[in-house]
N, C-alpha and C. Protein backbone atom coordinates (compact mmCIF):
# COMPACT_ATOMS: atom_id res chain seq x y z
N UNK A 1 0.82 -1.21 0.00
CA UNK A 1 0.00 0.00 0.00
C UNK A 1 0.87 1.27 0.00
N UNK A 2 1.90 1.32 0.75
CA UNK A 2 2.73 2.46 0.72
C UNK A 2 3.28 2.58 -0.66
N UNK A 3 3.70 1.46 -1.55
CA UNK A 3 4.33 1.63 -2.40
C UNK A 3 3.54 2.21 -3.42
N UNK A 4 1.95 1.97 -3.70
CA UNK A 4 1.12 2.33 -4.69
C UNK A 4 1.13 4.17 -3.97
N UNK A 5 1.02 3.92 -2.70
CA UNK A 5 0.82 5.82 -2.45
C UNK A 5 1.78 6.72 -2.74
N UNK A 6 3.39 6.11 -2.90
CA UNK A 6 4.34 6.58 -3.39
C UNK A 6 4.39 6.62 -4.89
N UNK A 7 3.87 5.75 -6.02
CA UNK A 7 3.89 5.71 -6.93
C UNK A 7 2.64 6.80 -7.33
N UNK A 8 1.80 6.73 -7.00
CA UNK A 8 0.48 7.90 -7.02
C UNK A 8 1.26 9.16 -6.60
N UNK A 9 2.46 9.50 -5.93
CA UNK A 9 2.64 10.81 -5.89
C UNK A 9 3.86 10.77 -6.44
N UNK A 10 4.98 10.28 -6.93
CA UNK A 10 5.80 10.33 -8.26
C UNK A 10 4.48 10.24 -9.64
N UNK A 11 3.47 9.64 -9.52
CA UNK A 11 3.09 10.26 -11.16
C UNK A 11 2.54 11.42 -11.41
N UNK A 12 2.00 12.13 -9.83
CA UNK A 12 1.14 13.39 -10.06
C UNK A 12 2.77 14.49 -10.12
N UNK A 13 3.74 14.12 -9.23
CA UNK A 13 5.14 15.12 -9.49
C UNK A 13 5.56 15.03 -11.01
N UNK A 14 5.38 13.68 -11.75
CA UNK A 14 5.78 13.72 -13.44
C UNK A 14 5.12 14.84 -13.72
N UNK A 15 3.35 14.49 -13.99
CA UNK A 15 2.50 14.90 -14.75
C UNK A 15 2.88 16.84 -14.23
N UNK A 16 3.13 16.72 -12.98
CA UNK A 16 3.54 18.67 -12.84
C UNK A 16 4.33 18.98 -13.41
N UNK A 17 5.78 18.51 -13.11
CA UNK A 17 6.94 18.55 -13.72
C UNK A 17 6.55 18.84 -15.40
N UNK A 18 6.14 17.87 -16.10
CA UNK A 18 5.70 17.98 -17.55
C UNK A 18 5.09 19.14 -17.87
N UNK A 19 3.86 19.36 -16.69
CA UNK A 19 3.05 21.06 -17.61
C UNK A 19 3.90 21.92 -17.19
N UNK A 20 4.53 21.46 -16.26
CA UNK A 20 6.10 22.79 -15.47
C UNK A 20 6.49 23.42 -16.85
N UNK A 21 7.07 21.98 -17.63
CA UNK A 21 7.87 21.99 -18.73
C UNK A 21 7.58 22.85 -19.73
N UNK A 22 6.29 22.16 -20.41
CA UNK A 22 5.46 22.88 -21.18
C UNK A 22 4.87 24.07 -21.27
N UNK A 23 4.95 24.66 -20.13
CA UNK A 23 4.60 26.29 -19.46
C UNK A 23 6.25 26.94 -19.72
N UNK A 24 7.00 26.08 -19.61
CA UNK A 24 8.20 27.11 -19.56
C UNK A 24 8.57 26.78 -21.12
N UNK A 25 8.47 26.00 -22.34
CA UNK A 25 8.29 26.21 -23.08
C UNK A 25 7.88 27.32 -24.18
N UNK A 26 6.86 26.97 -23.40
CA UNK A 26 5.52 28.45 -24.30
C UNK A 26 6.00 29.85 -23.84
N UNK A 27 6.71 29.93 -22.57
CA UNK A 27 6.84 30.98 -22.37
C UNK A 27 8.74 31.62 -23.06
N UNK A 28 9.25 30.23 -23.15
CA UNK A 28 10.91 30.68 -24.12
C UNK A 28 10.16 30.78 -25.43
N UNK A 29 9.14 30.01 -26.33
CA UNK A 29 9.02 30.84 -27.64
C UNK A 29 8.62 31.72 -27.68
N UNK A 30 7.72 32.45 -26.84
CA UNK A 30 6.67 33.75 -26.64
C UNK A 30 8.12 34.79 -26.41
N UNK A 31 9.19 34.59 -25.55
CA UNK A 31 10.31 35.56 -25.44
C UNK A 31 11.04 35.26 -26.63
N UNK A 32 11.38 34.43 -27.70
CA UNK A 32 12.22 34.05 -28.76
C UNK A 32 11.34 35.60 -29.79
N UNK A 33 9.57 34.95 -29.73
CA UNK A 33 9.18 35.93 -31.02
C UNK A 33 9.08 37.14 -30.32
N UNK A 34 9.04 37.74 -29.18
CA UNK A 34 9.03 38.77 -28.84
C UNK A 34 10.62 39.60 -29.42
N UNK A 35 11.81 38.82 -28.74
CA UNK A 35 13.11 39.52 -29.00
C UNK A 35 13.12 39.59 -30.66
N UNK A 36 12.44 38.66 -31.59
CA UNK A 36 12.87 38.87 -32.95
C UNK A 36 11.70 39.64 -33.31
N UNK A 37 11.12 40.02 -32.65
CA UNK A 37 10.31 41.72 -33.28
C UNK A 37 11.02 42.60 -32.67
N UNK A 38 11.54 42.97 -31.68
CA UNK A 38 12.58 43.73 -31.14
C UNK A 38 13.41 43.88 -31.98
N UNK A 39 14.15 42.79 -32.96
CA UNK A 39 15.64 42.94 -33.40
C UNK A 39 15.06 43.51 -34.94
N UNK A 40 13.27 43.10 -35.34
CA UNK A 40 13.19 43.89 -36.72
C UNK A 40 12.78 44.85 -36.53
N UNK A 41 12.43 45.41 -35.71
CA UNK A 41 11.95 47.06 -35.20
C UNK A 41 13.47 47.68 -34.87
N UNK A 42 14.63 47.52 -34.21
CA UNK A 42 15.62 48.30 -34.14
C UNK A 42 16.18 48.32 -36.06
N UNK A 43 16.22 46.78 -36.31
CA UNK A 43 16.69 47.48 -37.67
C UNK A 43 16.37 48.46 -38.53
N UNK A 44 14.76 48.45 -38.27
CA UNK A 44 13.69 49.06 -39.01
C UNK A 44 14.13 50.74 -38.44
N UNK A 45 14.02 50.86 -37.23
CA UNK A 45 14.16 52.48 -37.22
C UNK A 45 16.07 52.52 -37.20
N UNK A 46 16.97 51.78 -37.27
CA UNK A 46 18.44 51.97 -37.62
C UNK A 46 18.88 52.45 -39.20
N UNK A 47 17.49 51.81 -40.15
CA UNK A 47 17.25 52.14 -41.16
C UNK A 47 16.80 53.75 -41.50
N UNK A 48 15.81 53.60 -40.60
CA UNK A 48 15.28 54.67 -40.48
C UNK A 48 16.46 56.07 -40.23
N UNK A 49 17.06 56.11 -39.33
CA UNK A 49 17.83 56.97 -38.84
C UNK A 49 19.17 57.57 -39.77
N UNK A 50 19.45 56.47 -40.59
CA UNK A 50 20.08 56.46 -41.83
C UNK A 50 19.54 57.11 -43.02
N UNK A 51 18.23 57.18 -43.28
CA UNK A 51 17.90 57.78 -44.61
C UNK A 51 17.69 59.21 -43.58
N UNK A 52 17.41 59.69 -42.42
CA UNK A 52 17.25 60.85 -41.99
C UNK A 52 18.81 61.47 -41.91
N UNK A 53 19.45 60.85 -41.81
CA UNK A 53 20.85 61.51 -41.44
C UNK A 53 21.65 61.79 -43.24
N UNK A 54 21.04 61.31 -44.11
CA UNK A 54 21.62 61.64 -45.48
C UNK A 54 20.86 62.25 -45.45
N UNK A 55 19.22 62.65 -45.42
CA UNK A 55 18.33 63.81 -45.79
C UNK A 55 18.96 64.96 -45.25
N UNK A 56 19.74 64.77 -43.63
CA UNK A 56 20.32 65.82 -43.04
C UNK A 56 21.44 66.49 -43.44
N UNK A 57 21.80 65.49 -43.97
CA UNK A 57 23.16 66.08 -44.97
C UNK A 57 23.11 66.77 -46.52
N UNK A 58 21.99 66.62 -46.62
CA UNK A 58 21.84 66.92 -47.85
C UNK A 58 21.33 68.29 -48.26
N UNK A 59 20.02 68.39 -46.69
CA UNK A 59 19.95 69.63 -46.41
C UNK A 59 20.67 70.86 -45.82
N UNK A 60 21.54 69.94 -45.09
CA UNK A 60 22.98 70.99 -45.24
C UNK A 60 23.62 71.75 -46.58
N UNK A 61 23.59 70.47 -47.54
CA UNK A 61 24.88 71.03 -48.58
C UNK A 61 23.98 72.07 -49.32
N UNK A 62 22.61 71.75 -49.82
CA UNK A 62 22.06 72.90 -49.82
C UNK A 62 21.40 74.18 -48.77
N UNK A 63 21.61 74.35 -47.95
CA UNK A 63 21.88 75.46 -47.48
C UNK A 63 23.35 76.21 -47.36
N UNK A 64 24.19 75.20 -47.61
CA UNK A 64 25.69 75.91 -47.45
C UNK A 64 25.56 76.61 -49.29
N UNK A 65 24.91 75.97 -50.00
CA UNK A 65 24.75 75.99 -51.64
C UNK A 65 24.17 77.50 -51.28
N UNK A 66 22.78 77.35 -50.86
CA UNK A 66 21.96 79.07 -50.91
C UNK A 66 22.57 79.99 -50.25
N UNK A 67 23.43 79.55 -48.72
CA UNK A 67 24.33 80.62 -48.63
C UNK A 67 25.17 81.30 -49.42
N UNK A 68 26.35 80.51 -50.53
CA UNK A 68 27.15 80.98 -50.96
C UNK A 68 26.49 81.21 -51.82
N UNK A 69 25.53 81.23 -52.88
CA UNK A 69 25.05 82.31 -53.72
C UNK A 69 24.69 83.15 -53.46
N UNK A 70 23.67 83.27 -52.16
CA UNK A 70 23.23 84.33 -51.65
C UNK A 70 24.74 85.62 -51.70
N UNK A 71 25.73 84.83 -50.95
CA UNK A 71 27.10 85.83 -50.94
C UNK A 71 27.79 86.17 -52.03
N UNK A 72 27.66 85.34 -53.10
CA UNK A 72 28.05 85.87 -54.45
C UNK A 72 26.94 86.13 -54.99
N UNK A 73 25.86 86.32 -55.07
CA UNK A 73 24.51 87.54 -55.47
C UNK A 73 25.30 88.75 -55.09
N UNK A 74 25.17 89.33 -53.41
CA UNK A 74 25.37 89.95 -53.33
C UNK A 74 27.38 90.80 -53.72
N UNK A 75 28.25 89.85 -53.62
CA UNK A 75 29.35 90.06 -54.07
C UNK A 75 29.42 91.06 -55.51
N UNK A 76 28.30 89.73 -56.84
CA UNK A 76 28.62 90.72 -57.62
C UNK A 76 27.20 92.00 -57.60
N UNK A 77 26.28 91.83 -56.70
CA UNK A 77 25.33 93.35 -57.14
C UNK A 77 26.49 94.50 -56.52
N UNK A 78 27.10 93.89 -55.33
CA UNK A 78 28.22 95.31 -55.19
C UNK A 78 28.79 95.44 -55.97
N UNK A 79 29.37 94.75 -56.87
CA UNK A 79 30.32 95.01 -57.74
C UNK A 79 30.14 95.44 -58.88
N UNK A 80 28.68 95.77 -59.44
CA UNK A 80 27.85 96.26 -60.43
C UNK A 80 27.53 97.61 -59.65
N UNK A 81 27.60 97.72 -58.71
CA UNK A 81 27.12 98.96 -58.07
C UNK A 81 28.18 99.75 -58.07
N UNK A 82 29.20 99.22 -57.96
CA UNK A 82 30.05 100.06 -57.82
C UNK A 82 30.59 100.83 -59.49
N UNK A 83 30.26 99.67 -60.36
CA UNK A 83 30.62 100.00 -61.87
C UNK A 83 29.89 100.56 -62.90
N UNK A 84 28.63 100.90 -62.28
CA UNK A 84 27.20 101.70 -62.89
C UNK A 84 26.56 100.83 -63.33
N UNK A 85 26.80 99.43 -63.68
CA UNK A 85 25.18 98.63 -64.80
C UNK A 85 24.39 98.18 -63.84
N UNK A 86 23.72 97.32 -64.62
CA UNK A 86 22.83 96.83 -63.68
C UNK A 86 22.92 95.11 -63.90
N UNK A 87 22.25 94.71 -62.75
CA UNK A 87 22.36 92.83 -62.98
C UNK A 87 21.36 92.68 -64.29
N UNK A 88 22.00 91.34 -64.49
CA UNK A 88 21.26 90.42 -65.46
C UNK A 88 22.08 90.65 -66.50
N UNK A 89 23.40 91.38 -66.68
CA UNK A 89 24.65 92.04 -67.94
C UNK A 89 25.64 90.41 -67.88
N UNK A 90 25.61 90.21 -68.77
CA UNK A 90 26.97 89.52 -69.15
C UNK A 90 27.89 89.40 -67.94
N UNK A 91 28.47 90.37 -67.63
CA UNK A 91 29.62 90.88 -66.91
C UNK A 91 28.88 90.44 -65.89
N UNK A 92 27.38 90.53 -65.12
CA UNK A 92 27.03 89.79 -63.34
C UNK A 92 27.10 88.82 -63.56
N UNK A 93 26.48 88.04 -64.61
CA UNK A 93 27.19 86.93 -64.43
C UNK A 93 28.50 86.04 -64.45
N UNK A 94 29.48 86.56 -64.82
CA UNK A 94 31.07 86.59 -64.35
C UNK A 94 30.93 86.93 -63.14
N UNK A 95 30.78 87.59 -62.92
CA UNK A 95 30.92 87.99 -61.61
C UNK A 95 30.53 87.01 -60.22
N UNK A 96 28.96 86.73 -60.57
CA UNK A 96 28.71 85.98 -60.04
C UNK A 96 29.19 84.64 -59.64
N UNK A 97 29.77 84.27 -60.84
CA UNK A 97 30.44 82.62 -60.52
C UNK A 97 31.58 83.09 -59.87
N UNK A 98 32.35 84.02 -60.34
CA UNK A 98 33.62 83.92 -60.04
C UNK A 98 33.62 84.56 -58.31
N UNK A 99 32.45 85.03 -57.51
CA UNK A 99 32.03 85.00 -56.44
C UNK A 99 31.65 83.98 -55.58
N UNK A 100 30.87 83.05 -56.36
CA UNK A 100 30.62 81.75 -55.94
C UNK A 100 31.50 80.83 -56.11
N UNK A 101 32.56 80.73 -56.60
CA UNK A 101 33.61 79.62 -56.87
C UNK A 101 34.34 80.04 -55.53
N UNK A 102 35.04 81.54 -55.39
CA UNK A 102 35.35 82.21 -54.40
C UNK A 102 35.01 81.53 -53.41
N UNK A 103 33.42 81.63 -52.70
CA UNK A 103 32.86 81.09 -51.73
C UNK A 103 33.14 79.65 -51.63
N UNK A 104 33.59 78.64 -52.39
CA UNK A 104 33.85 77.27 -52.15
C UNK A 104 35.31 77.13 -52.15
């Protein structure tokens, strides 16, 4: 009799042990697909952060671009001002590049 009451409580410790198992199972794939949406969401905005940082650069080179025309605009309207014509002559535009080349 002892031996069947011992065997009745080694099969109910299996049968725990087993859903033990099976619970800790479900819960390593549930953390497996969790971390691999984690790892495609960092790529996803690492991606992300990359096309913003060339947009950022890009909007730099044109603003460094509208600056230095802006400074050779004005380079050659002084320099038409000072020589009596007016812009839009042949000669502003020499001027102009050779203001803007200046500036780079």
């Amino acid at each position: 009799r002892r031996q069947a009451q011992e065997r009745a409580q080694l099969e109910q410790l299996r049968r725990h042990l087993e859903e033990r198992t099976g619970q800790l199972e479900e819960a390593n794939a549930s953390k497996d697909r969790v971390i691999g949406d984690l790892d495609a969401q960092s790529q996803d905005l690492a991606q992300r952060l990359r096309a913003l940082e060339r947009e950022n650069a890009l909007l730099r080179q044109a603003q460094a671009v509208a600056q230095a025309e802006g400074v050779a605009w004005d380079a050659a309207a002084s320099e038409e001002a000072a020589g009596g014509g007016e812009l839009g002559d042949v000669d502003d535009d020499a001027a102009f590049h050779a203001a803007l080349e200046e500036a780079f």
